[in-house]
N, C-alpha and C. Protein backbone atom coordinates (compact mmCIF):
# COMPACT_ATOMS: atom_id res chain seq x y z
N UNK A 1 -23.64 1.05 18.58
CA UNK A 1 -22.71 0.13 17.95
C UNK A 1 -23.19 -1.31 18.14
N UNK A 2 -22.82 -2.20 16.74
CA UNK A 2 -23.61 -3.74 17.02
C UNK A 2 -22.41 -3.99 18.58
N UNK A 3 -23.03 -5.25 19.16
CA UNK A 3 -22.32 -6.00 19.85
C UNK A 3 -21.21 -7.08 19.44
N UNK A 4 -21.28 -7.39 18.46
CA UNK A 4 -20.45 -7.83 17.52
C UNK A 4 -19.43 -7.13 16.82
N UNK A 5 -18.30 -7.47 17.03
CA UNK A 5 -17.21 -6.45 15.92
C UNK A 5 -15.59 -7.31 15.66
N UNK A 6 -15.51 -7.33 14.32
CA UNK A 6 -14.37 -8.36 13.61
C UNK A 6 -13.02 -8.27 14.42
N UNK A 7 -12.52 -8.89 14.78
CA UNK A 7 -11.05 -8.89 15.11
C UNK A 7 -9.91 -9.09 14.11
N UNK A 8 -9.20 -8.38 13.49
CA UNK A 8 -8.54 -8.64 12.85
C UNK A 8 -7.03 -9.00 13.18
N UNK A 9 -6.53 -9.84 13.37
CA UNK A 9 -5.21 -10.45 13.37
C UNK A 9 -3.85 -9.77 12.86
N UNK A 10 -2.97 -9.19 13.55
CA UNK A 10 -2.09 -8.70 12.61
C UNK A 10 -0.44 -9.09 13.38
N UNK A 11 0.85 -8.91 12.52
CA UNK A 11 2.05 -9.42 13.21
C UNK A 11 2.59 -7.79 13.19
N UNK A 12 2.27 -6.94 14.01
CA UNK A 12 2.79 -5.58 14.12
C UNK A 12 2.28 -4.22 12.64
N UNK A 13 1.37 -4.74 12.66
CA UNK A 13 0.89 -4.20 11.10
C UNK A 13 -0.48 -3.58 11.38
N UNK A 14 -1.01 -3.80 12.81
CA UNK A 14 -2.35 -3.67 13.16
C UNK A 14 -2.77 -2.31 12.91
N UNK A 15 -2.25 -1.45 13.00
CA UNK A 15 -1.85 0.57 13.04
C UNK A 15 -2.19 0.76 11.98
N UNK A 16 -0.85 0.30 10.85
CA UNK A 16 -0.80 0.72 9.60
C UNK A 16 -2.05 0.17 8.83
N UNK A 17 -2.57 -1.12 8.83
CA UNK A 17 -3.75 -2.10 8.32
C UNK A 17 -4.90 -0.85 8.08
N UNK A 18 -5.02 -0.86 9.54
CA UNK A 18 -6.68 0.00 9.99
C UNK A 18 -6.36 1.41 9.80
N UNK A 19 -5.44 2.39 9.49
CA UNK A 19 -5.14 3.46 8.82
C UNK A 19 -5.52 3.57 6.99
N UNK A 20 -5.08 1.89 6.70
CA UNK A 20 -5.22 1.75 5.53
C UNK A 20 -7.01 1.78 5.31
N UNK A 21 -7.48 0.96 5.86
CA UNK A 21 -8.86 0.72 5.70
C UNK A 21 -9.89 2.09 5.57
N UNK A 22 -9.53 2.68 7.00
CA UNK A 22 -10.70 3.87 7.44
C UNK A 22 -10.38 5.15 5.70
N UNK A 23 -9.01 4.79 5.35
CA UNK A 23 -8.80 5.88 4.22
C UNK A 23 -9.86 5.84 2.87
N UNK A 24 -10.11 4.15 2.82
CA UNK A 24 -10.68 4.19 1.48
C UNK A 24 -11.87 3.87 1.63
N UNK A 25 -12.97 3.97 2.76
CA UNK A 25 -14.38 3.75 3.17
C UNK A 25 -14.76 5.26 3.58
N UNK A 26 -15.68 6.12 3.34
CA UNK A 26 -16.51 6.68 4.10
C UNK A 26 -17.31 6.43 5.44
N UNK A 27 -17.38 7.40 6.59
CA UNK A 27 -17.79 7.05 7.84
C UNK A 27 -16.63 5.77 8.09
N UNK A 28 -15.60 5.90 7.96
CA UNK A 28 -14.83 5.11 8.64
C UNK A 28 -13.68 6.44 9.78
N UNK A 29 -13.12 6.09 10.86
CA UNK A 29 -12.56 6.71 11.53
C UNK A 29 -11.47 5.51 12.37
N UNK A 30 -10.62 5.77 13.03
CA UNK A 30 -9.70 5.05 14.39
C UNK A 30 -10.07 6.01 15.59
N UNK A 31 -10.68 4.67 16.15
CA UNK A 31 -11.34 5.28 17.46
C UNK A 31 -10.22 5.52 18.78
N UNK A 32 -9.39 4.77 18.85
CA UNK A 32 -8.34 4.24 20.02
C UNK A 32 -7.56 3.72 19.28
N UNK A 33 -6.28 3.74 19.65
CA UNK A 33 -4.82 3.08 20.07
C UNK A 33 -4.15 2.51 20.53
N UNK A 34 -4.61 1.28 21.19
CA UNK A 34 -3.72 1.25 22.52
C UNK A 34 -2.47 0.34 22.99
N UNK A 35 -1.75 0.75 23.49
CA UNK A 35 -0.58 0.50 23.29
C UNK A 35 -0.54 -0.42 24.41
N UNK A 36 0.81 -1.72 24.24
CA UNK A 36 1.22 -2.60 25.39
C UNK A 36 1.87 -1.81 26.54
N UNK A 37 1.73 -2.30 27.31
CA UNK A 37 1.64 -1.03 28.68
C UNK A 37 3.80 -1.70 29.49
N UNK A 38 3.87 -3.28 29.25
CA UNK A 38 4.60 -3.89 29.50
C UNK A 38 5.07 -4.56 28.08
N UNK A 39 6.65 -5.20 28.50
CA UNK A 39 7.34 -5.86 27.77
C UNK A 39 6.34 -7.05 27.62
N UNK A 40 6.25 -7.83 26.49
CA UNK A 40 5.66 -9.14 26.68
C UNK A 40 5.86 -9.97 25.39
N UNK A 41 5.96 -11.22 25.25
CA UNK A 41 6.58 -11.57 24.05
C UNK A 41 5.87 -11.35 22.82
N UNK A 42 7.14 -11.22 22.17
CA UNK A 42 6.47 -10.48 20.48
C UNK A 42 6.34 -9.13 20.58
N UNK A 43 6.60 -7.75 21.31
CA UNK A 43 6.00 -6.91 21.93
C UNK A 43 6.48 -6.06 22.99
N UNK A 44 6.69 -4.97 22.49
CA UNK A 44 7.89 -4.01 23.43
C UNK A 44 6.59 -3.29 23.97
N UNK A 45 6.96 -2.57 25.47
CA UNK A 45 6.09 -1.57 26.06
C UNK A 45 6.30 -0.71 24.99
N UNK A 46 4.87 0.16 25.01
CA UNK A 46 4.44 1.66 24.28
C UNK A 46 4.26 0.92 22.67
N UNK A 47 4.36 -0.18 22.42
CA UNK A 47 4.27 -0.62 21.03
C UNK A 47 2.52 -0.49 20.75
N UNK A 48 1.95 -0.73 19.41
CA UNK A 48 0.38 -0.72 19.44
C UNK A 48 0.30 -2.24 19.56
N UNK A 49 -0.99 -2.31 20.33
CA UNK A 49 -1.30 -3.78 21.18
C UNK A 49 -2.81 -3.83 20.07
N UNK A 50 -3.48 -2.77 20.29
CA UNK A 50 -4.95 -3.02 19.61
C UNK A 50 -5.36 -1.69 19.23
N UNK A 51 -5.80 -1.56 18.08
CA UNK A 51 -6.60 -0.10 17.29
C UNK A 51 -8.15 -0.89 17.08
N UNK A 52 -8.74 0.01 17.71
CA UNK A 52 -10.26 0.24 17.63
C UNK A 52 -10.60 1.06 16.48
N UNK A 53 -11.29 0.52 15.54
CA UNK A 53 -11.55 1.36 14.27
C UNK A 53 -13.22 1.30 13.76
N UNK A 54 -13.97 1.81 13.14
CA UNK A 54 -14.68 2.06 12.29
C UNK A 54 -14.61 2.00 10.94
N UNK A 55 -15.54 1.39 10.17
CA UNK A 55 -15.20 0.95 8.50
C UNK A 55 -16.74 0.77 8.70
N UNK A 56 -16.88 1.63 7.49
CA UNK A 56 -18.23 2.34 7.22
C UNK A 56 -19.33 2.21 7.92
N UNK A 57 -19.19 2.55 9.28
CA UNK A 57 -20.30 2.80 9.97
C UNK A 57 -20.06 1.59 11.50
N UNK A 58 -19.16 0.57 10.86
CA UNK A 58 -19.10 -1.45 11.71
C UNK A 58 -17.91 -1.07 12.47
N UNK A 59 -17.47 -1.02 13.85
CA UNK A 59 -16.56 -1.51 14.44
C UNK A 59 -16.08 -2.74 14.11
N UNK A 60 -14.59 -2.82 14.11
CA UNK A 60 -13.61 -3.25 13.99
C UNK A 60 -12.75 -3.14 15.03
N UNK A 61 -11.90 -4.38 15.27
CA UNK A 61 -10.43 -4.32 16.35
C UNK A 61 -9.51 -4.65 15.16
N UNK A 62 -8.43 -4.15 15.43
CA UNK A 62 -7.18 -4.81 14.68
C UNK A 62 -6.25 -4.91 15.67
N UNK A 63 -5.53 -6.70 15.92
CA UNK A 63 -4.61 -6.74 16.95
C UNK A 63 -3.43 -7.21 16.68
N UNK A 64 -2.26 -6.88 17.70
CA UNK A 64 -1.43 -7.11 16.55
C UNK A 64 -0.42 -8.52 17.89
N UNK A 65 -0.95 -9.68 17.17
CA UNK A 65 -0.88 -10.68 17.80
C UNK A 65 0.31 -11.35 18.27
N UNK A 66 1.44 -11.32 17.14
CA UNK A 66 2.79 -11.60 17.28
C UNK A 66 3.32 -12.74 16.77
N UNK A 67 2.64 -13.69 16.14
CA UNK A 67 2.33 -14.54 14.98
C UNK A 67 1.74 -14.31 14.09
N UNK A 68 2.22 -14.49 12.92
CA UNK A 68 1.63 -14.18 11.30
C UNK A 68 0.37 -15.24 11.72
N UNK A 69 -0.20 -15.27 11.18
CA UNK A 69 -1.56 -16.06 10.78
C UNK A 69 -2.07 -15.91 8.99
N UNK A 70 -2.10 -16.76 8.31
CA UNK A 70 -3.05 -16.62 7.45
C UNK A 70 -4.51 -16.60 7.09
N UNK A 71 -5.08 -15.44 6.51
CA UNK A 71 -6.57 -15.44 6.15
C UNK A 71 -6.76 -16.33 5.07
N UNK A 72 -8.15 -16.90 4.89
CA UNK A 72 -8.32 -17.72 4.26
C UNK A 72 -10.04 -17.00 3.39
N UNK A 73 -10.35 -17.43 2.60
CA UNK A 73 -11.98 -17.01 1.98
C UNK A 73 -12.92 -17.07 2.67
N UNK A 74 -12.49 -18.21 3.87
CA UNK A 74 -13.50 -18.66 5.09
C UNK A 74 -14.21 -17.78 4.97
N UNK A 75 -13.60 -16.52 5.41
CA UNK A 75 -14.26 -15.35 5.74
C UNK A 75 -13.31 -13.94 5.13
N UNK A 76 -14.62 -13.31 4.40
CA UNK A 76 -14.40 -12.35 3.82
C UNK A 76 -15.19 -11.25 4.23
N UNK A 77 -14.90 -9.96 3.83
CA UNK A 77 -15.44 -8.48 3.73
C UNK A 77 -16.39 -8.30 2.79
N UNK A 78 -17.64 -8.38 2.43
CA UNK A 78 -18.28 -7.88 1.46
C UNK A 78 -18.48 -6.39 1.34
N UNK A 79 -18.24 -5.62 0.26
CA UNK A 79 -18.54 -4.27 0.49
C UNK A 79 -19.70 -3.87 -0.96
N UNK A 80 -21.07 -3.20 -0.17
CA UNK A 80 -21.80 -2.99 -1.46
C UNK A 80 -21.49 -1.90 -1.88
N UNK A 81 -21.24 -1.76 -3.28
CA UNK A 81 -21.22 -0.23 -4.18
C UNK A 81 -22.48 0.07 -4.99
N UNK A 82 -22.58 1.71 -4.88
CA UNK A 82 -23.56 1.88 -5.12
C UNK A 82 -23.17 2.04 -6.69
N UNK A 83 -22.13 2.01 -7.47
CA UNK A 83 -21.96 2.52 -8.56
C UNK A 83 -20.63 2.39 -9.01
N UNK A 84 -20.14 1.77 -10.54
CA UNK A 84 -19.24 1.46 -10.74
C UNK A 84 -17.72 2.61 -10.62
N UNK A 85 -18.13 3.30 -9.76
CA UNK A 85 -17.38 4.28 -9.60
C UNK A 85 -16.46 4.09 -8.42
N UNK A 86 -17.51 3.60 -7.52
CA UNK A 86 -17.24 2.94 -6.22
C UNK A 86 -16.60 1.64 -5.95
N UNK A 87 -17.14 0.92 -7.61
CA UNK A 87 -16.29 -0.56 -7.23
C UNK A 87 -14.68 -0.15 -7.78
N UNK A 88 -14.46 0.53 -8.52
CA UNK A 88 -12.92 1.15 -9.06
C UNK A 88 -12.10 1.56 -8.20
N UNK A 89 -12.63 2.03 -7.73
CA UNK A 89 -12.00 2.83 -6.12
C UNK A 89 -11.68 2.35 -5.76
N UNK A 90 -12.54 1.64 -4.39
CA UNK A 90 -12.50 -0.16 -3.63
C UNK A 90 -11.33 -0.69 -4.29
N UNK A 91 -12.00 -1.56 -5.34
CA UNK A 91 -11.03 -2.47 -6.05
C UNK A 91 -9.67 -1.89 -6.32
N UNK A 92 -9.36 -0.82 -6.92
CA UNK A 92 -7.85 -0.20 -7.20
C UNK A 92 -6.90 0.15 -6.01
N UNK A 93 -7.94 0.52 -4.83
CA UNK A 93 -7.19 0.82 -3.73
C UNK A 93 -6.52 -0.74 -2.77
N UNK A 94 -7.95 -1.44 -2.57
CA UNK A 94 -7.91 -2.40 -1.50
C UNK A 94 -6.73 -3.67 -2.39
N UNK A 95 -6.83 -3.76 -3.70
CA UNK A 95 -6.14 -4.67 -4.07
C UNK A 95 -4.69 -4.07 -4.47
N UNK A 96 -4.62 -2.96 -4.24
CA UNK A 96 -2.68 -2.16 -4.43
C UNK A 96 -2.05 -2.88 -3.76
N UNK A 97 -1.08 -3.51 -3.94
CA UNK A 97 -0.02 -4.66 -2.95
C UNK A 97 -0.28 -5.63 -2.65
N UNK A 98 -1.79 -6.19 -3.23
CA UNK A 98 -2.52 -7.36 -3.00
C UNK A 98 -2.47 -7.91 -4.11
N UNK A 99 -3.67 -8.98 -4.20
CA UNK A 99 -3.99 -10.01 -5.44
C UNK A 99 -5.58 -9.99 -5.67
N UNK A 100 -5.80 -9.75 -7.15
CA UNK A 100 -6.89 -10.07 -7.89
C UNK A 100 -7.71 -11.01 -8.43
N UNK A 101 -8.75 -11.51 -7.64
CA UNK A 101 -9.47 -13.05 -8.10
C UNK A 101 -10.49 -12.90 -8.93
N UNK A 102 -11.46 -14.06 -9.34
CA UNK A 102 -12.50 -13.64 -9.55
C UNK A 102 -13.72 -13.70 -8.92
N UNK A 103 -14.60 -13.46 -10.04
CA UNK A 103 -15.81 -12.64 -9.47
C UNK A 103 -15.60 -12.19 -8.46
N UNK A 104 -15.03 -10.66 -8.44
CA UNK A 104 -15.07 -9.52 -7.52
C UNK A 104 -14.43 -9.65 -6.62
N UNK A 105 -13.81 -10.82 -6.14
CA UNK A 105 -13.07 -11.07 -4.73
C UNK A 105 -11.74 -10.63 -5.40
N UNK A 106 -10.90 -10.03 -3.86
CA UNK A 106 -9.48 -9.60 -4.06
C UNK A 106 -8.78 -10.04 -3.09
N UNK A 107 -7.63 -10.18 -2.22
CA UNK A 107 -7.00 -10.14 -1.27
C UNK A 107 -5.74 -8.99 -1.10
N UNK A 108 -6.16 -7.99 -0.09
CA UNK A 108 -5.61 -6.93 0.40
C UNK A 108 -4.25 -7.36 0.53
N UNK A 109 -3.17 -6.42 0.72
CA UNK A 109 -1.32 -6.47 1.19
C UNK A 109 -1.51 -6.81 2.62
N UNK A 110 -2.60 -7.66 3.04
CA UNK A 110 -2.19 -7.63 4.71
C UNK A 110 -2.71 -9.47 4.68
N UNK A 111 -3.50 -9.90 3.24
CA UNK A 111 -3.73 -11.12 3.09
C UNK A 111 -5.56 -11.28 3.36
N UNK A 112 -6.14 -9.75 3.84
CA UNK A 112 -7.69 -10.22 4.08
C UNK A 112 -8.42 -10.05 3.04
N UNK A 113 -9.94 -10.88 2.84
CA UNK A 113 -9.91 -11.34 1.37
C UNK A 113 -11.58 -10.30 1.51
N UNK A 114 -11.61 -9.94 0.41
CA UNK A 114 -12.76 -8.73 0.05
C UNK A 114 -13.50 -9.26 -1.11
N UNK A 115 -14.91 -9.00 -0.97
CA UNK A 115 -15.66 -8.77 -2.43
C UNK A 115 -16.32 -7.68 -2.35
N UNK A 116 -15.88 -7.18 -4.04
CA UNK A 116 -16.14 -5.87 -4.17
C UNK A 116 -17.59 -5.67 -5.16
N UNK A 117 -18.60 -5.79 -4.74
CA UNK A 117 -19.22 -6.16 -5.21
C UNK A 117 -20.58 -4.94 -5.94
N UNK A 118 -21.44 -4.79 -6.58
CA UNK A 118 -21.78 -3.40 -7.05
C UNK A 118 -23.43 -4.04 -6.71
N UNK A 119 -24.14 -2.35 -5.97
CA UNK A 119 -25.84 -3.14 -5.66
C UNK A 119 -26.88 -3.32 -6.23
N UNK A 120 -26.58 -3.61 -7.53
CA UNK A 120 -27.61 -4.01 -8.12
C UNK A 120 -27.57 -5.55 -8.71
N UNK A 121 -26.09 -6.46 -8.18
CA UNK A 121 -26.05 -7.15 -8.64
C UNK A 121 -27.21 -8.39 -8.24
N UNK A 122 -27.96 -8.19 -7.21
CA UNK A 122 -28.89 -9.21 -6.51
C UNK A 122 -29.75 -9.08 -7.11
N UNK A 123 -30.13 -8.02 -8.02
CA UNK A 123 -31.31 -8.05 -8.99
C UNK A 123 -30.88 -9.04 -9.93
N UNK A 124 -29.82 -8.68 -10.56
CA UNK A 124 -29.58 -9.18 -12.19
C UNK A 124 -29.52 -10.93 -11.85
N UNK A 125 -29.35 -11.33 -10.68
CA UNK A 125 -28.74 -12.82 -10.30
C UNK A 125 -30.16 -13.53 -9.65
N UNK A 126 -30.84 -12.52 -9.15
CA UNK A 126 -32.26 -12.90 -8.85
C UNK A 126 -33.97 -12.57 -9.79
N UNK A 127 -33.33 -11.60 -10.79
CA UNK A 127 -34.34 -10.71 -11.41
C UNK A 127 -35.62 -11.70 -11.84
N UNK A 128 -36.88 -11.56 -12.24
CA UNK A 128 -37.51 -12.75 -12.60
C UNK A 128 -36.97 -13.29 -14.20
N UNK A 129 -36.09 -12.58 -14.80
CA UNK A 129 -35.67 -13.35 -16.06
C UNK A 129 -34.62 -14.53 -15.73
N UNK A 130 -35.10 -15.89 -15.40
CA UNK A 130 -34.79 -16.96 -15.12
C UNK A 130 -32.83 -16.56 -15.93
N UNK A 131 -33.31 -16.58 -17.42
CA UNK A 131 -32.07 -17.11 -18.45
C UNK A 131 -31.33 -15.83 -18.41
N UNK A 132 -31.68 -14.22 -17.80
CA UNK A 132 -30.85 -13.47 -17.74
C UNK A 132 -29.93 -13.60 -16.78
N UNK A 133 -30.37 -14.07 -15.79
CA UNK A 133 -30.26 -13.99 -14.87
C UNK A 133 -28.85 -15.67 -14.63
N UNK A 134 -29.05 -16.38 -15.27
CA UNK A 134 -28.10 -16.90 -16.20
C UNK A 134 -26.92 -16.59 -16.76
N UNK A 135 -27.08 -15.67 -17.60
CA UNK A 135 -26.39 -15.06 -18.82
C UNK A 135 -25.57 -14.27 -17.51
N UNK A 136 -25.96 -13.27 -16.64
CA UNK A 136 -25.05 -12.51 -15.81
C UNK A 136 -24.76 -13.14 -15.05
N UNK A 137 -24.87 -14.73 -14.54
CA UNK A 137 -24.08 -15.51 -13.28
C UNK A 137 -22.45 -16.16 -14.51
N UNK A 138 -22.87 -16.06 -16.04
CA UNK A 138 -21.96 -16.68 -16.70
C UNK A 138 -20.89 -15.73 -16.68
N UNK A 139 -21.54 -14.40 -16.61
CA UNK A 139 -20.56 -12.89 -17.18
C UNK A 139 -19.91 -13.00 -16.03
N UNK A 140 -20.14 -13.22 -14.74
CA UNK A 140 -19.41 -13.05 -13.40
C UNK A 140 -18.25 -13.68 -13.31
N UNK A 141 -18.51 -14.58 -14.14
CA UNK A 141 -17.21 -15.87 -13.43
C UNK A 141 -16.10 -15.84 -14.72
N UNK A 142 -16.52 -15.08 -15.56
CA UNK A 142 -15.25 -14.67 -16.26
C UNK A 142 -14.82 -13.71 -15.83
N UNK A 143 -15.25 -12.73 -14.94
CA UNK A 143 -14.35 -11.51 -14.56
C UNK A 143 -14.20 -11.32 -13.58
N UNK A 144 -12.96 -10.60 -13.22
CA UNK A 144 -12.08 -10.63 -12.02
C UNK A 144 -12.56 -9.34 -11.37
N UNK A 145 -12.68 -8.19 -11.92
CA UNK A 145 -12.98 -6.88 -11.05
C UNK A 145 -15.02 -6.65 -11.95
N UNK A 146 -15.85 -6.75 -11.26
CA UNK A 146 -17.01 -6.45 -11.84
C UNK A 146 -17.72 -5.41 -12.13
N UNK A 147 -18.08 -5.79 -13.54
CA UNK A 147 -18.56 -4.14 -14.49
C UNK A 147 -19.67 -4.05 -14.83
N UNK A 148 -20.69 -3.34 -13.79
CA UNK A 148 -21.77 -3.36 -14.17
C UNK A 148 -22.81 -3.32 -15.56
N UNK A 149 -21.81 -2.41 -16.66
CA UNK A 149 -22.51 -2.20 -17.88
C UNK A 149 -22.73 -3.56 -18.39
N UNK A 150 -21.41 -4.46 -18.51
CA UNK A 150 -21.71 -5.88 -18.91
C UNK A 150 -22.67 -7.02 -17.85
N UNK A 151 -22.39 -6.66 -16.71
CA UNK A 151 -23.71 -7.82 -16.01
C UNK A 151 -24.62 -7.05 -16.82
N UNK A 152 -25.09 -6.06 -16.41
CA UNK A 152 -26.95 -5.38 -17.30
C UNK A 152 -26.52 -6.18 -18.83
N UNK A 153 -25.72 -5.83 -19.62
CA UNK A 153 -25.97 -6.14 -20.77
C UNK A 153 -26.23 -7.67 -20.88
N UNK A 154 -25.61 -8.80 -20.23
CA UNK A 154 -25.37 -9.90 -19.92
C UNK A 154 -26.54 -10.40 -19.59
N UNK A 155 -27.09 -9.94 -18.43
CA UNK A 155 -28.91 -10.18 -17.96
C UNK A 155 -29.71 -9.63 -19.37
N UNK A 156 -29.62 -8.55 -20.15
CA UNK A 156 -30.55 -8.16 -21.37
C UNK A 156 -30.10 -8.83 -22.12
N UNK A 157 -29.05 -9.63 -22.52
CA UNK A 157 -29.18 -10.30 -23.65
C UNK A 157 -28.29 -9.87 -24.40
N UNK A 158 -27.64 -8.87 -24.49
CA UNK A 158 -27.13 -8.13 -25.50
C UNK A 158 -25.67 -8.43 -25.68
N UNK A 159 -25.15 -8.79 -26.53
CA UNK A 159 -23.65 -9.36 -26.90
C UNK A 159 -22.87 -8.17 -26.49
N UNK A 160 -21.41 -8.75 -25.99
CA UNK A 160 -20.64 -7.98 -25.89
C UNK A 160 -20.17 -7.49 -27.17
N UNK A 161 -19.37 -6.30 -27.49
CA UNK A 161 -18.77 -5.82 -28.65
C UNK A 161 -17.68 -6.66 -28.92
């Protein structure tokens, strides 16, 4: 496991959050539970204090702090898909009770902010066709959930219908 692993912030939601997460990633699991052992403010004994989780492969903490906090874009989740099958998923699941931005970014029902992003897009944005490569940074920023058939078509040149 890296030595590094996200803390996620939560106001009694920390359980349900990281239940939510490990469901819609592969190789995701909840490793631990662990509960406040004592009364302490914000926070009854036997309540969940911190869930140790896995999301696709990366440890994760989710804690559940006792003040709301807001997330901000500062920092986001990038998740690569291998296939627009994968960004539908992602995107339909992670943004249910949330909000839809653009280019590919969403913010989850818990307020943490995701891009859902598909892997071939570093070609089409880097490819050596300078002006395609253009044409699919223009296609991006009109759309909110990203569709691979139109970046490719967008980088080739080819008009939408």
């Amino acid at each position: 496991m890296s030595k590094i692993a996200p803390c996620l912030w939560f106001n009694g939601e920390a359980e349900e959050a990281a239940n939510f997460y490990v469901s819609l990633l592969p190789d995701s699991r909840i490793n631990k539970v662990q509960r406040s052992p004592v009364d302490n403010p914000g926070a009854k004994a036997g309540s969940v204090l911190v869930v140790n989780f896995i999301l696709a492969g990366q440890e994760y903490m989710a804690l559940n702090g006792g003040t709301r906090f807001e997330y901000t874009h500062a920092i986001s989740f990038k998740v690569d898909c291998a296939d627009q099958a994968e960004v539908d998923r992602l995107w339909n699941g992670l943004s249910s009770g949330g909000e839809t931005l653009q280019c590919g970014w969403l913010r989850d029902r818990y307020g943490v902010s995701w891009q859902i992003v598909p892997s071939v897009l570093p070609q089409l944005l880097g490819g050596s066709d300078a002006a395609g490569a253009k044409r699919a940074m223009q296609a991006i920023m009109g759309m909110t959930k990203l569709n691979i058939d139109e970046l490719r078509d967008a980088y080739e040149g080819k008009s939408a219908a």
